[in-house]
Structures are given as C-alpha cells and as structure tokens.
N, C-alpha and C. Protein backbone atom coordinates (compact mmCIF):
# COMPACT_ATOMS: atom_id res chain seq x y z
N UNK A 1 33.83 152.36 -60.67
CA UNK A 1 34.67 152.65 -61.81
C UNK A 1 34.76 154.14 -62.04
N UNK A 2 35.07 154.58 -61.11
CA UNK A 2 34.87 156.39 -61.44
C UNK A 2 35.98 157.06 -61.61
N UNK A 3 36.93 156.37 -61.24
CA UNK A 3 38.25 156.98 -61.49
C UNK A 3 38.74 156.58 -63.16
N UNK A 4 39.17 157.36 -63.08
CA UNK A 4 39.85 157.36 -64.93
C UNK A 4 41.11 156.87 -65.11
N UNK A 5 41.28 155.91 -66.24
CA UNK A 5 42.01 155.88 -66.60
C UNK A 5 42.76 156.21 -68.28
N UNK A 6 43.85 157.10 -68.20
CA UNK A 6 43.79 157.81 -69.66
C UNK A 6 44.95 157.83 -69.99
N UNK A 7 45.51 158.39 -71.58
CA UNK A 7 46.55 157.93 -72.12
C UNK A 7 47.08 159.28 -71.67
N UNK A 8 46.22 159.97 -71.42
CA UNK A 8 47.26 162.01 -70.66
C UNK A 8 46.56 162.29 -69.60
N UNK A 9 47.59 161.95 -68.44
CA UNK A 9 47.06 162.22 -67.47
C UNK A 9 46.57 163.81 -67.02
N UNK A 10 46.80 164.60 -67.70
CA UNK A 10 46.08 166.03 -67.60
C UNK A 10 44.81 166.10 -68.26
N UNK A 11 44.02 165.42 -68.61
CA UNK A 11 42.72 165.21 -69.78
C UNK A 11 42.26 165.73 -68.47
N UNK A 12 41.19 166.03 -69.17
CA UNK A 12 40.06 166.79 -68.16
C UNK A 12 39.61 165.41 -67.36
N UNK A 13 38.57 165.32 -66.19
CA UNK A 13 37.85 164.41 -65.72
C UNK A 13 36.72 164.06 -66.12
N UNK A 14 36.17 162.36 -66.58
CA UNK A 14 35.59 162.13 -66.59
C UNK A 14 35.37 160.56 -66.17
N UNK A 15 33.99 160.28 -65.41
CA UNK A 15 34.31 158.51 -65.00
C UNK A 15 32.76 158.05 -65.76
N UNK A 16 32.76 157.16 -65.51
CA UNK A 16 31.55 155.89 -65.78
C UNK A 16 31.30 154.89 -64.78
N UNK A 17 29.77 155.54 -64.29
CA UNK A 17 29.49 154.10 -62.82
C UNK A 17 29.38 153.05 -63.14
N UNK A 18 29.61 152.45 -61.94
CA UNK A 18 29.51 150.66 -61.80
C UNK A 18 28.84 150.18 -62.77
N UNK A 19 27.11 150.88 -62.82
CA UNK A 19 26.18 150.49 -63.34
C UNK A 19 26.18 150.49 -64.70
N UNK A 20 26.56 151.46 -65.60
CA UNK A 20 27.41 151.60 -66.71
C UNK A 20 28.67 150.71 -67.29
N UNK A 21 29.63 150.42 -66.25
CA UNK A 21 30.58 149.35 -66.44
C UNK A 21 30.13 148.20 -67.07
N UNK A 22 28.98 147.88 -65.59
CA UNK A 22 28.54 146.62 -65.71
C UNK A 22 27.74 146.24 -67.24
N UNK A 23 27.10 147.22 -67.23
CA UNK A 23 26.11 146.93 -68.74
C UNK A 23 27.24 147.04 -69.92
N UNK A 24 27.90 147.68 -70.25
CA UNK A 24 28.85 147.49 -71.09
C UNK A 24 29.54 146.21 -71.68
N UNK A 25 29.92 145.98 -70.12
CA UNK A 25 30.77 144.47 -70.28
C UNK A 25 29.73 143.35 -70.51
N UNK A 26 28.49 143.63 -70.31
CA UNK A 26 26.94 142.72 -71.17
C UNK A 26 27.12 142.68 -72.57
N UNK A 27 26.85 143.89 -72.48
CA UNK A 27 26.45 144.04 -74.31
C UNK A 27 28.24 143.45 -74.77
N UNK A 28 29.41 143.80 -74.73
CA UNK A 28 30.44 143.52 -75.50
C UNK A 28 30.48 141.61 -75.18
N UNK A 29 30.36 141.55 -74.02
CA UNK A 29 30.23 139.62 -74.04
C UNK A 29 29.36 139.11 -74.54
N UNK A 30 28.22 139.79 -75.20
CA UNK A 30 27.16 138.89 -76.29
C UNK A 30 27.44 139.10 -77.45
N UNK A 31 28.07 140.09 -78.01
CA UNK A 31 28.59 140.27 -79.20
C UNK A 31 29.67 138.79 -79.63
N UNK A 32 29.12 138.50 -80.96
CA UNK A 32 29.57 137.39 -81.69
C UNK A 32 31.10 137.41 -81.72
N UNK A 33 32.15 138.53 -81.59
CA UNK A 33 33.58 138.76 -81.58
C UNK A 33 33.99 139.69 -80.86
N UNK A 34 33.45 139.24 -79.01
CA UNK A 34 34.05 140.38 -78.52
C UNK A 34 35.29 140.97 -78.06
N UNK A 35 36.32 140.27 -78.17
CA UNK A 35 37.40 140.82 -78.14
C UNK A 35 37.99 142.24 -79.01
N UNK A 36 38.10 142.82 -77.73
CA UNK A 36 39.29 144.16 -78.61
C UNK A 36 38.00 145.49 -78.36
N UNK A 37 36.46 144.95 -78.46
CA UNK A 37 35.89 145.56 -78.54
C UNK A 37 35.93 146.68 -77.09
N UNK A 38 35.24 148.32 -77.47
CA UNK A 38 34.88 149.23 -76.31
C UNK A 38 33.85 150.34 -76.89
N UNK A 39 33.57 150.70 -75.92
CA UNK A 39 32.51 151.59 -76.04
C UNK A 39 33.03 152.94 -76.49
N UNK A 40 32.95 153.97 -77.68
CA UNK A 40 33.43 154.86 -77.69
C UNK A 40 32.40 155.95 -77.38
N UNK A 41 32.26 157.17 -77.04
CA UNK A 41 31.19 158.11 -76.27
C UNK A 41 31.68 159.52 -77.10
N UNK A 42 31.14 159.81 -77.40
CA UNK A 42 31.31 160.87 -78.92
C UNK A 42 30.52 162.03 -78.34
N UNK A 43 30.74 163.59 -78.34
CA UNK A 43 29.90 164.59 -78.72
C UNK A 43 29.58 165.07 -80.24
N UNK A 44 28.44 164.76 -80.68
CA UNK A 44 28.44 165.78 -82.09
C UNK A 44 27.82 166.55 -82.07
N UNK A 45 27.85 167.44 -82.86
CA UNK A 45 27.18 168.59 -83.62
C UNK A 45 25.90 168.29 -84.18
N UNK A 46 24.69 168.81 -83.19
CA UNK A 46 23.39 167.95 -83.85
C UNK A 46 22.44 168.08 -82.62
N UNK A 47 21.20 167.41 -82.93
CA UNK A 47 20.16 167.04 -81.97
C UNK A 47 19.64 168.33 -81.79
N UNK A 48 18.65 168.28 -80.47
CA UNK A 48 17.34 169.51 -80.72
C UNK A 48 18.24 170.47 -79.72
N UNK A 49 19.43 170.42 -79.30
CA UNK A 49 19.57 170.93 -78.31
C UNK A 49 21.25 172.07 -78.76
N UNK A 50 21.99 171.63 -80.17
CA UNK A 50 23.12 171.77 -80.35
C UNK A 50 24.21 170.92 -80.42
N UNK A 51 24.17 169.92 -79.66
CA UNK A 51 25.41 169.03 -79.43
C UNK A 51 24.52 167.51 -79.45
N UNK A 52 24.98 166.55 -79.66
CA UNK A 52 23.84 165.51 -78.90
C UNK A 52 25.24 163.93 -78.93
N UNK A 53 25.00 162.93 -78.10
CA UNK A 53 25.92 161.87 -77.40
C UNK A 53 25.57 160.55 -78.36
N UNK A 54 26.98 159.97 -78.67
CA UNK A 54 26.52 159.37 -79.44
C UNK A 54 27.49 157.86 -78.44
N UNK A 55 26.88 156.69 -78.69
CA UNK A 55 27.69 156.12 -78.34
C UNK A 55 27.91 154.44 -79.33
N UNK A 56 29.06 153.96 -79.27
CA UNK A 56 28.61 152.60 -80.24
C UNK A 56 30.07 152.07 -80.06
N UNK A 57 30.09 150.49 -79.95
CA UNK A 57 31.01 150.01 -79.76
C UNK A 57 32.56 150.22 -81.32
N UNK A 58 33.36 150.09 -80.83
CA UNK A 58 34.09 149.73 -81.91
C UNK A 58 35.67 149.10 -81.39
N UNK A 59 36.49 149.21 -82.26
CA UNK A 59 37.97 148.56 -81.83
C UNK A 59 39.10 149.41 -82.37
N UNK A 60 38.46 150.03 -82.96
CA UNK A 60 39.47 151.31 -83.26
C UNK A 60 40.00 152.27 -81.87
N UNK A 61 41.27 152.81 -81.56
CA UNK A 61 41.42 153.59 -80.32
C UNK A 61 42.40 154.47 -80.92
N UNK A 62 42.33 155.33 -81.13
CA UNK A 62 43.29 156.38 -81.45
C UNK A 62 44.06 156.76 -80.13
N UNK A 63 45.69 156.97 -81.15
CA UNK A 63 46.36 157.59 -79.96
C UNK A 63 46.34 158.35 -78.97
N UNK A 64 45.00 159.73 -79.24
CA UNK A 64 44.78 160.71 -78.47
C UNK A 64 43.91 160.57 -77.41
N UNK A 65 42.90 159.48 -78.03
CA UNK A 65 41.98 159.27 -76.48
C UNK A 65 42.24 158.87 -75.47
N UNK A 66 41.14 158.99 -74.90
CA UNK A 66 41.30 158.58 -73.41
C UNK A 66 40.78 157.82 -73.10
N UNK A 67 41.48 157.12 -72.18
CA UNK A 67 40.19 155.28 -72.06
C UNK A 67 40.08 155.30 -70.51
N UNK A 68 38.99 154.52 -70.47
CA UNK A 68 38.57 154.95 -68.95
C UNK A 68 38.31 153.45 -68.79
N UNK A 69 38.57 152.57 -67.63
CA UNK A 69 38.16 151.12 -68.15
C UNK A 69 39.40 150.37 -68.19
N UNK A 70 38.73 149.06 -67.94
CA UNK A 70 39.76 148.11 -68.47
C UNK A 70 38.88 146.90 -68.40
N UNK A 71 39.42 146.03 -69.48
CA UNK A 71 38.52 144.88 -70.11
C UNK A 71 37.40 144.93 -70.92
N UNK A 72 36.53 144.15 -70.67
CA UNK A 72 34.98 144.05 -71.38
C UNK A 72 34.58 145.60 -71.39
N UNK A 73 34.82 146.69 -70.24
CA UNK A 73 34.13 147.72 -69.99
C UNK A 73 34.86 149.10 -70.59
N UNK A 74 35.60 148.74 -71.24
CA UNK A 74 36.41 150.23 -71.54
C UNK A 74 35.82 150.99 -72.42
N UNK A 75 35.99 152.31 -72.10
CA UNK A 75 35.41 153.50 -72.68
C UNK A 75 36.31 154.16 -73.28
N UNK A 76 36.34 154.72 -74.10
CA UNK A 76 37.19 155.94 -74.92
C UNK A 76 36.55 157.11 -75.44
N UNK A 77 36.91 158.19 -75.12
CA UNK A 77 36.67 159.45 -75.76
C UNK A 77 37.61 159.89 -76.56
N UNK A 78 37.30 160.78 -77.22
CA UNK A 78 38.33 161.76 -78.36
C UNK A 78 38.32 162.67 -77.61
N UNK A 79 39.54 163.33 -77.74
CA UNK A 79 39.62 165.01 -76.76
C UNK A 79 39.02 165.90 -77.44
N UNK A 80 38.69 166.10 -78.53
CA UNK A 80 36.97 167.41 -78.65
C UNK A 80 36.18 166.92 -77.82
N UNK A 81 35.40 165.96 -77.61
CA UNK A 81 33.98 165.43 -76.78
C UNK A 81 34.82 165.26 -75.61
N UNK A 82 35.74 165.39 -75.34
CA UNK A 82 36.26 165.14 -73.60
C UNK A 82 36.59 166.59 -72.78
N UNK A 83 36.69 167.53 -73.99
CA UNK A 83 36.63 168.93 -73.88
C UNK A 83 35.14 169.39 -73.34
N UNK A 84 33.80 168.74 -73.77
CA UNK A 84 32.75 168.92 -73.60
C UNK A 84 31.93 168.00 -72.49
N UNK A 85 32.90 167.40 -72.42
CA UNK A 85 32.46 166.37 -71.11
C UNK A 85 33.27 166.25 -69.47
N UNK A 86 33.78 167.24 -69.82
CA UNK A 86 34.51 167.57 -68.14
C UNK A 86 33.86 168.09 -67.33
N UNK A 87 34.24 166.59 -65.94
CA UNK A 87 32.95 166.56 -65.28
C UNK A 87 31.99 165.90 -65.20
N UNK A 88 31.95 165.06 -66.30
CA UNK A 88 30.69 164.33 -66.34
C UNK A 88 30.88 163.24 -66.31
N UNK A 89 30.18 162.15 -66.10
CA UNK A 89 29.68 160.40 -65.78
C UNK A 89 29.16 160.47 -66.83
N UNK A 90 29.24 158.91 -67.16
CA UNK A 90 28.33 157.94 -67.94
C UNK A 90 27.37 157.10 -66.96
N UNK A 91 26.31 157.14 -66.93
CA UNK A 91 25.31 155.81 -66.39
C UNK A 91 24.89 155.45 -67.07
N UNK A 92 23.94 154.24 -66.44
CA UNK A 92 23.39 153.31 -67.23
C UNK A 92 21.77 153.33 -66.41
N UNK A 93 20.63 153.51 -67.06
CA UNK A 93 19.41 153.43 -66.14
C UNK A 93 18.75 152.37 -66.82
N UNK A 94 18.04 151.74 -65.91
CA UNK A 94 16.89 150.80 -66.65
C UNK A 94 15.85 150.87 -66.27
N UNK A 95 14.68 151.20 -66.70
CA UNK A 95 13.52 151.81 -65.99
C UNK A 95 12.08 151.26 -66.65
N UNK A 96 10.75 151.63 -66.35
CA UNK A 96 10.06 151.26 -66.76
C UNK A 96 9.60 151.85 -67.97
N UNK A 97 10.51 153.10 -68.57
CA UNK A 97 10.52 153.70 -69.89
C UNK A 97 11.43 153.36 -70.81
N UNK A 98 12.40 152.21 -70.26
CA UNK A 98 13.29 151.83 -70.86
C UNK A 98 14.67 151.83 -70.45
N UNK A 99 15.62 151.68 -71.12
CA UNK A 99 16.91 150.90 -70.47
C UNK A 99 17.46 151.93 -71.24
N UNK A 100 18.83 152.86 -71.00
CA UNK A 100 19.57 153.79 -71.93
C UNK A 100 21.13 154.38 -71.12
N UNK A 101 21.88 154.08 -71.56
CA UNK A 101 23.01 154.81 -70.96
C UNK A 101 22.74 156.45 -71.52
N UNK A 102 23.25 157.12 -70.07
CA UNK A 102 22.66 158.66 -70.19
C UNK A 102 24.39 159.56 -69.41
N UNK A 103 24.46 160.58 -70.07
CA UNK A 103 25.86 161.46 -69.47
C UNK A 103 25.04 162.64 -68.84
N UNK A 104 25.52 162.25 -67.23
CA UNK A 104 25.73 163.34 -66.62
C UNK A 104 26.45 164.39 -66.95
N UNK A 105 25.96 165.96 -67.38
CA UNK A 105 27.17 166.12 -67.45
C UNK A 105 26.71 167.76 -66.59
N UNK A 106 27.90 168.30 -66.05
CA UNK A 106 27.51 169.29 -65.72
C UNK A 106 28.08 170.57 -66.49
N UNK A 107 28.31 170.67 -67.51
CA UNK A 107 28.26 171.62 -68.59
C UNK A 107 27.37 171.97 -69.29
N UNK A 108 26.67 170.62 -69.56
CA UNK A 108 24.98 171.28 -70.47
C UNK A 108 24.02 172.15 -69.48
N UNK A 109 23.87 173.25 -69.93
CA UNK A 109 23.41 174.09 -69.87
C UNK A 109 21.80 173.96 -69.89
N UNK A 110 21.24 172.80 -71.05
CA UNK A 110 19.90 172.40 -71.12
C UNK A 110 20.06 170.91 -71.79
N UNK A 111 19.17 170.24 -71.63
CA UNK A 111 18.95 169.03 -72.69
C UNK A 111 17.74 168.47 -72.93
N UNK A 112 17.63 167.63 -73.92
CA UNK A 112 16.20 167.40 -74.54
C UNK A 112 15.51 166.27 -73.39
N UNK A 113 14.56 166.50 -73.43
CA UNK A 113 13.74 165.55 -72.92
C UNK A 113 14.10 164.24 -72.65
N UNK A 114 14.62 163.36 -74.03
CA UNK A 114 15.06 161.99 -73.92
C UNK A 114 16.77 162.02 -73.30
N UNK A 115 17.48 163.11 -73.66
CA UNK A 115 18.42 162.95 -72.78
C UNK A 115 19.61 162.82 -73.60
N UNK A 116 19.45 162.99 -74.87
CA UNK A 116 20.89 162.44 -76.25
C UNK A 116 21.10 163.76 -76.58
N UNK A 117 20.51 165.04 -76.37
CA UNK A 117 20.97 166.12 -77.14
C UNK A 117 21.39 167.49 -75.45
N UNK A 118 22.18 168.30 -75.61
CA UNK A 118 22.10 169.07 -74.96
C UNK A 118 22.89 170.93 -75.43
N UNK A 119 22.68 171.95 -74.98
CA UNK A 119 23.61 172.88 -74.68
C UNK A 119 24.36 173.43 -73.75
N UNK A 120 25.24 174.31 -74.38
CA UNK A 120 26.11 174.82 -73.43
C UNK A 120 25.52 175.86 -72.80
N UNK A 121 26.31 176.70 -71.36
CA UNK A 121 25.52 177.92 -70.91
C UNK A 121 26.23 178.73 -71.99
C-alpha cells in the first residue's frame, strides 16, 4: 500500500505499509459501526520533542486532505501535517514492548524515545 492515493495529486508523498493497512482494517472491522470509518494521522504542536503524531479513527474527511487507502484501511491527512510528513510511512510494529503504529519520517530531525513526539533539523 505505498503508493498514495490523494484528492491533489501534487501533495507531497506519503504511503502506509501493508503492515499498517492491514492493522487498520482490524481495528475499523471490530468497531461496533464501521462503516465510513478511517484513520486520520495528525501532526501537533506538543510532546517532548516539538511536534508529536496523533492518530484516531473518525468519518469526518475534509475537502483538502489527502487519503491514502481505500476501504477498511484509509488514511487521511490534513495538508499542515502532510507538509511535515513528506516522505514518510506509517507502520505498524508489534513487538514484545508492545504493538503501536509508528511514522517513519525522514524530516524529524530527533524523536522521543517512545516514538509519538519528534523535531525538525
């Protein structure tokens, strides 16, 4: 799933692996009403690092984003956080410290330890 799909095709690049897909389309098919539902992937202003990733389903899609996805697995960004995420993946790890979707990204400059906060160079 790495190729993008978006409402402007000039948006910067960004994809989400298989592995990411796949867990997505988990969590939205156990949800009690999943239709309509997607994952939206947010930068804010915050965390130990300056910026930090927020992510949480919803059904709202504004005209400006960009959706990456189709079906159970779709993703949307807002173009501020897609401004800050060019370049970067979404994964999904599951490990023996725990299970967490994490953004590659190659703009942060640094990030915290757990992996939700980062800076720019």
């Amino acid at each position: 799933m790495s190729d993008t799909t978006t409402n402007d095709p000039m948006t910067v690049s960004f994809s989400v692996t298989e592995r990411a897909a796949a867990r997505i389309g988990e969590i939205v098919s156990q949800q009690p009403d999943p239709d309509g539902l997607m994952l939206r992937v947010a930068v804010l202003a915050g965390g130990c690092n300056g910026f930090q990733y927020q992510f949480k389903l919803e059904r709202e899609q504004a005209a400006d984003d960009a959706v990456f996805g189709d079906g159970p697995s779709r993703v949307v960004v807002d173009p501020v956080s897609l401004d800050l995420l060019g370049g970067a993946a979404l994964d999904f790890s599951d490990k023996l410290m725990g299970a967490h979707f994490s953004v590659i990204n190659p703009n942060a400059a640094s990030s915290c330890g757990c992996g939700t906060s980062f800076s720019l160079a």
